[in-house]
N, C-alpha and C. Protein backbone atom coordinates (compact mmCIF):
# COMPACT_ATOMS: atom_id res chain seq x y z
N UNK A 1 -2.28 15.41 -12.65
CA UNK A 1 -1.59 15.29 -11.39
C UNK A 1 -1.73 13.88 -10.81
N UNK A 2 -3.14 13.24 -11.33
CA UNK A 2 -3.16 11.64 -10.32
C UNK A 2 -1.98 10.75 -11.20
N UNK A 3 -2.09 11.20 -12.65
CA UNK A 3 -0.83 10.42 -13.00
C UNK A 3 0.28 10.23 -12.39
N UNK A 4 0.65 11.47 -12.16
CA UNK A 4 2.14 11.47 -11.56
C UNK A 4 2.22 10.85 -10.16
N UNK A 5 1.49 11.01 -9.05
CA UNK A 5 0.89 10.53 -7.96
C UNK A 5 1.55 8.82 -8.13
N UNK A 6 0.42 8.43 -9.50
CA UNK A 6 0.14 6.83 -9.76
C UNK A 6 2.05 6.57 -10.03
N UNK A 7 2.24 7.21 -10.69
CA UNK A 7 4.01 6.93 -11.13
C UNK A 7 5.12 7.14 -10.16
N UNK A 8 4.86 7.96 -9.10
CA UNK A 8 5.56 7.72 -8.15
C UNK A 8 4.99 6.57 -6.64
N UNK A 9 3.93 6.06 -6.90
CA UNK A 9 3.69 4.98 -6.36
C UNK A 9 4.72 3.55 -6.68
N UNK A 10 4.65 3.74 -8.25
CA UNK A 10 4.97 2.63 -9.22
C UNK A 10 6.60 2.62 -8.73
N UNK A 11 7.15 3.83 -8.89
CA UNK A 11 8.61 3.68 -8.60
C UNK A 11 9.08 3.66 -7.37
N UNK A 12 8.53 3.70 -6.62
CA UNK A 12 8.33 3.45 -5.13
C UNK A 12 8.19 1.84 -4.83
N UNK A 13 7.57 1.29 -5.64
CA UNK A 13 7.52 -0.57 -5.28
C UNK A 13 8.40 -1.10 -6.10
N UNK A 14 8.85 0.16 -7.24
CA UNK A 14 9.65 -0.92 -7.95
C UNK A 14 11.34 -1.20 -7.44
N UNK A 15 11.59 0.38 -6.65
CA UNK A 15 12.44 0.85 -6.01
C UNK A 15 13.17 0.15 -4.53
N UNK A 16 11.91 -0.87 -4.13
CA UNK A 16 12.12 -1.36 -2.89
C UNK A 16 11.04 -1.36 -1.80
N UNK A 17 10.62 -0.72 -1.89
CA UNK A 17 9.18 -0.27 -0.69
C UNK A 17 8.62 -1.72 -0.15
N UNK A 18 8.60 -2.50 -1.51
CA UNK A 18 7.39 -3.69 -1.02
C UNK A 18 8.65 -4.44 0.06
N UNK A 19 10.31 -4.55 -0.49
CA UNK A 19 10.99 -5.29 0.20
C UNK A 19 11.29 -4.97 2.17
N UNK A 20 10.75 -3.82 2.25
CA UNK A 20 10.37 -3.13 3.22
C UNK A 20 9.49 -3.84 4.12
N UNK A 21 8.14 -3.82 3.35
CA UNK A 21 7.10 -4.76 4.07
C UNK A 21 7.25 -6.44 3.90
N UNK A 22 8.03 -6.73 3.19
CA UNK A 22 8.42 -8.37 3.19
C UNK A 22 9.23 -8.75 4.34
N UNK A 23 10.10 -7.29 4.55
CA UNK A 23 10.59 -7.78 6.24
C UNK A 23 10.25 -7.81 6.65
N UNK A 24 8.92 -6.97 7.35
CA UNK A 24 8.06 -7.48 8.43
C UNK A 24 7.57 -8.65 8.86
N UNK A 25 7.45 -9.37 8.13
CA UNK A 25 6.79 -10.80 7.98
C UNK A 25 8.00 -11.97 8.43
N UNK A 26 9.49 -11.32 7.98
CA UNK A 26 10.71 -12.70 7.97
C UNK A 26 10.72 -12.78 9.46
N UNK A 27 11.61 -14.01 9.60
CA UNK A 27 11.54 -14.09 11.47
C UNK A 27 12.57 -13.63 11.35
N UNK A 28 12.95 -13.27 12.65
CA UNK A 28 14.25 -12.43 13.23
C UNK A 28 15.38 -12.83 13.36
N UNK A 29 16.77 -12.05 12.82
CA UNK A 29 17.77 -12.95 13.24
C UNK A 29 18.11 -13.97 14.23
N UNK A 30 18.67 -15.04 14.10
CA UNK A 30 18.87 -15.71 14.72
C UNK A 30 17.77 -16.75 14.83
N UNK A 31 16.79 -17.03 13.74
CA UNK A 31 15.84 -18.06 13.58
C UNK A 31 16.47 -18.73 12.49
N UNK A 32 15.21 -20.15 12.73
CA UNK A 32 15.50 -21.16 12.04
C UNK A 32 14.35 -21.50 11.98
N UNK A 33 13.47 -21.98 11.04
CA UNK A 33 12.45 -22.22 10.48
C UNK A 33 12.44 -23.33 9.19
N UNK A 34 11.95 -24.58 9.40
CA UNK A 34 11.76 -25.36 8.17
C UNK A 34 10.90 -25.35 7.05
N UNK A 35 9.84 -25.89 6.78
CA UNK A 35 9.20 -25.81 5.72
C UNK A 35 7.76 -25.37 6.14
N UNK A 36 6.83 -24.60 5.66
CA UNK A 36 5.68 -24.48 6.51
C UNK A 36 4.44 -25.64 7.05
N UNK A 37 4.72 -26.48 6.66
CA UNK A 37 4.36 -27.66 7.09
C UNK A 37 4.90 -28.85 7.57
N UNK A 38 6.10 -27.98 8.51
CA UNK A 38 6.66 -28.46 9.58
C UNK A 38 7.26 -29.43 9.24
N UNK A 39 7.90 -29.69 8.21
CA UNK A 39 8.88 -30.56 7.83
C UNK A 39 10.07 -29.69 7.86
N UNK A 40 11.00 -30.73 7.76
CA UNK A 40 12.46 -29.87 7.58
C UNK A 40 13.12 -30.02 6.24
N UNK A 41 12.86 -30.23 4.98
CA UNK A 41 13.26 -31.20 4.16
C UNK A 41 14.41 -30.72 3.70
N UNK A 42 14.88 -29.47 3.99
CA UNK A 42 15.87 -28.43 3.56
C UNK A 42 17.57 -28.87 4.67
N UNK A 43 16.92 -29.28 6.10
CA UNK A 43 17.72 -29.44 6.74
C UNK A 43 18.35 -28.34 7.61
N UNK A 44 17.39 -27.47 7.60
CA UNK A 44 17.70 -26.21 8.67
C UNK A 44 17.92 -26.37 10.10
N UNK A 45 16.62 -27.56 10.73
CA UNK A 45 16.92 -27.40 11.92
C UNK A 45 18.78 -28.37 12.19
N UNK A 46 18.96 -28.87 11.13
CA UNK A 46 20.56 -29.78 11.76
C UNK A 46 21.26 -28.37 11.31
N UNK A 47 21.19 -27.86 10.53
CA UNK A 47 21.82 -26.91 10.34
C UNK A 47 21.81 -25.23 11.30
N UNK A 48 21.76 -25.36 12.24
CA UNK A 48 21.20 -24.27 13.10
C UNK A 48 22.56 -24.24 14.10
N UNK A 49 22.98 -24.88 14.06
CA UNK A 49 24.65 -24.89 14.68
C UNK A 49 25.42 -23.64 14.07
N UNK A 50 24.81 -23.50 13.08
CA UNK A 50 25.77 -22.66 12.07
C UNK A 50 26.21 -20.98 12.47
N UNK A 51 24.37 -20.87 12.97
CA UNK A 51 24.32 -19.04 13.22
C UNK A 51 25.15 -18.61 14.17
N UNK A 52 25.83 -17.58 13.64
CA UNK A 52 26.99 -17.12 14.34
C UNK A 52 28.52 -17.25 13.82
N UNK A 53 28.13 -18.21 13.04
CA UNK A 53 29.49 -18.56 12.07
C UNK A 53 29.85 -17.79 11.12
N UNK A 54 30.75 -17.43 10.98
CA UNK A 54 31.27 -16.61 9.63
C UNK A 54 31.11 -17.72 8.65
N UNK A 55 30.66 -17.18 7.48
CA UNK A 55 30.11 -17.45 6.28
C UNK A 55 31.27 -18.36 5.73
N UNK A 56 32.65 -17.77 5.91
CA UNK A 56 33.89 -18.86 5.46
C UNK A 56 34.19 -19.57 6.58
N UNK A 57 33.32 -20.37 6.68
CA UNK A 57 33.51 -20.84 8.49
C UNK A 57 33.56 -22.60 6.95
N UNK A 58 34.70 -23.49 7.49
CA UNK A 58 34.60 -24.61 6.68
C UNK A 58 33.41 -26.09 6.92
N UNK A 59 32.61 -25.54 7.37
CA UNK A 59 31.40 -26.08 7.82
C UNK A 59 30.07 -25.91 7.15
N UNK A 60 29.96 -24.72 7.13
CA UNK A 60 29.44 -24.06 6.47
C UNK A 60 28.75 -24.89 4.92
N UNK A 61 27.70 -25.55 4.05
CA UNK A 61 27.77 -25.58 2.99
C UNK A 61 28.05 -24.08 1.93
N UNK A 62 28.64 -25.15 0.96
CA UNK A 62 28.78 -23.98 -0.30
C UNK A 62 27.42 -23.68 -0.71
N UNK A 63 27.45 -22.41 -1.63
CA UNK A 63 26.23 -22.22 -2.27
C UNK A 63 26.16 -22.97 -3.58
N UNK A 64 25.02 -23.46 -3.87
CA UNK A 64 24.81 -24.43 -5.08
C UNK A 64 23.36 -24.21 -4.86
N UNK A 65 22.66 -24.99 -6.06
CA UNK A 65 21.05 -24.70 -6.22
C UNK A 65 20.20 -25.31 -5.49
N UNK A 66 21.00 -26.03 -4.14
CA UNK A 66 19.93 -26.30 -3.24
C UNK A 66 20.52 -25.30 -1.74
N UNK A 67 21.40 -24.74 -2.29
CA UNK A 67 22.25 -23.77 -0.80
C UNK A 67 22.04 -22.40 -1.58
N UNK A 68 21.22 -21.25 -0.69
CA UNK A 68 21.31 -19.97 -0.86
C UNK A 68 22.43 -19.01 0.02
N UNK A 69 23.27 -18.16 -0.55
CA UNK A 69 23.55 -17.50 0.89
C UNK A 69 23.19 -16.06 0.40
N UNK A 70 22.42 -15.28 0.84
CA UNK A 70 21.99 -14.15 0.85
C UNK A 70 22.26 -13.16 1.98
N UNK A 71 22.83 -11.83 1.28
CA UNK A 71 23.22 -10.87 2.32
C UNK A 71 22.71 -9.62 2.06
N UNK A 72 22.47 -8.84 2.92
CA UNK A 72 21.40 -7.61 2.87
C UNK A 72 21.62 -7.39 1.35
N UNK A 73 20.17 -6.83 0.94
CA UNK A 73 20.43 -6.30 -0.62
C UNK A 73 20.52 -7.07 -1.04
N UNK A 74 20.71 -8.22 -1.39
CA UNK A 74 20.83 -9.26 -2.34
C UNK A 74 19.52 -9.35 -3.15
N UNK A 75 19.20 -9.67 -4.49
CA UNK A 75 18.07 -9.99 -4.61
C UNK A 75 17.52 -11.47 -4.87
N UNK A 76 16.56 -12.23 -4.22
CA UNK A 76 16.60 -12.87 -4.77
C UNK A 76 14.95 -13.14 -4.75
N UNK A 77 15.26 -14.85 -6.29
CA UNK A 77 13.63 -14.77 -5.76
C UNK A 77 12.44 -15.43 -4.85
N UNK A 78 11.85 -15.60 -4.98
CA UNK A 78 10.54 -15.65 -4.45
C UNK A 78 9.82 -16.83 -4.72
N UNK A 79 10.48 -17.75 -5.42
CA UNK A 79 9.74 -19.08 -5.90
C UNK A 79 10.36 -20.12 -5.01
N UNK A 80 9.34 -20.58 -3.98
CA UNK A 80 9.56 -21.43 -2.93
C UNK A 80 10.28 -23.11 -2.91
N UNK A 81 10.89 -22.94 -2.29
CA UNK A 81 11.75 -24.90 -2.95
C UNK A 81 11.77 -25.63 -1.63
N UNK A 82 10.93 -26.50 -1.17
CA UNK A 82 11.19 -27.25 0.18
C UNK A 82 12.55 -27.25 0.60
N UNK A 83 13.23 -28.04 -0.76
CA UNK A 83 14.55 -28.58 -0.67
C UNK A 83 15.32 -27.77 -0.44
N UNK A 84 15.36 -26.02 -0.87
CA UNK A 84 16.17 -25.39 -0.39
C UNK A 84 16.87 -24.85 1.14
N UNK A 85 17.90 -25.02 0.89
CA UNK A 85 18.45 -23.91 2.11
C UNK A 85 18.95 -22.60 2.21
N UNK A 86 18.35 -21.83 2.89
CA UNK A 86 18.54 -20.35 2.27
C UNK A 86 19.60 -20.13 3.91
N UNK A 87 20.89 -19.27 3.75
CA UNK A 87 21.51 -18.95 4.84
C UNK A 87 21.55 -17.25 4.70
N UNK A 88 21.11 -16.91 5.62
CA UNK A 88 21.21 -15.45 5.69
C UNK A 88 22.36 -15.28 6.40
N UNK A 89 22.93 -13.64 5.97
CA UNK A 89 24.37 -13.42 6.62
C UNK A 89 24.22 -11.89 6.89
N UNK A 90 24.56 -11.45 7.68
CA UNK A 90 25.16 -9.80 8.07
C UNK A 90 25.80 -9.18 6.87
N UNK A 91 26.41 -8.31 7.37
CA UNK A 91 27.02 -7.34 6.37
C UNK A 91 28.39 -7.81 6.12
N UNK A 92 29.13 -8.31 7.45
CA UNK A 92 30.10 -8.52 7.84
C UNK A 92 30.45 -10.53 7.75
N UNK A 93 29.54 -10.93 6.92
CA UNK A 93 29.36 -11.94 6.38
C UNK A 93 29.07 -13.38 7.72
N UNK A 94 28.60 -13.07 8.60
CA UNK A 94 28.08 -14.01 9.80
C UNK A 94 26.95 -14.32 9.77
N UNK A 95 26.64 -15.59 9.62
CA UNK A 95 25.40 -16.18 9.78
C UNK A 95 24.31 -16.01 10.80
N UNK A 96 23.45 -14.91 10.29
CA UNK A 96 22.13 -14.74 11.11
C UNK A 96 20.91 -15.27 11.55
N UNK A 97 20.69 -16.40 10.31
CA UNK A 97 19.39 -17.13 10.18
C UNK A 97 19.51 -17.95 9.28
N UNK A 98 18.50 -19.47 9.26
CA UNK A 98 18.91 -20.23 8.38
C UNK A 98 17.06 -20.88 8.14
N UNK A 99 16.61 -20.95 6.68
CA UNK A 99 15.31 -21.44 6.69
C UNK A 99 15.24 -22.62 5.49
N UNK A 100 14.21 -22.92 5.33
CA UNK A 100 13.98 -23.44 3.88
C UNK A 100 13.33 -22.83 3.10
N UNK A 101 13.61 -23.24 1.75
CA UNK A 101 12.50 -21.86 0.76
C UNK A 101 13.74 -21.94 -0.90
């Protein structure tokens, strides 16, 4: 029985659970946050004009490997890039938040 226990733990984090508690930690829509050592090198804080903009807003950068745009569910990963800019968007494709990473 602890097996099964242990295996529905397993499919439970593999399923999403942990992405659950990773939100807790993101700042809240409508932030902007640079690098954790308070640099901006990504360019978030010039870029903070943006939130609120629809995603096809022509201002907007494209996505390329230093531009993320991520929308609920998306997966992505987890390997940190100063240089990046990550733009978060709604469902409805409007810019919620903008960081580096």
């Amino acid at each position: 029985m602890r097996r099964g226990a242990f295996g529905l733990l397993t499919l439970c984090l593999a399923a999403g659970c942990a992405q659950d508690a990773a939100s807790l930690i993101e700042p809240p829509p409508g932030a902007v946050s640079g690098a954790p050592d308070g640099t901006d090198a990504c360019g978030a804080q010039a870029n903070a004009r943006l939130i609120g903009l629809p995603l096809s807003d022509p201002s907007v950068p494209a996505a390329s490997p230093r531009v993320r745009h991520i929308r609920p569910g998306d997966a992505v990963t987890e390997d940190y890039r100063i240089e990046r800019l990550n733009i978060y968007v709604t469902s409805a494709d409007v810019i919620e938040r903008i960081n580096c990473g």
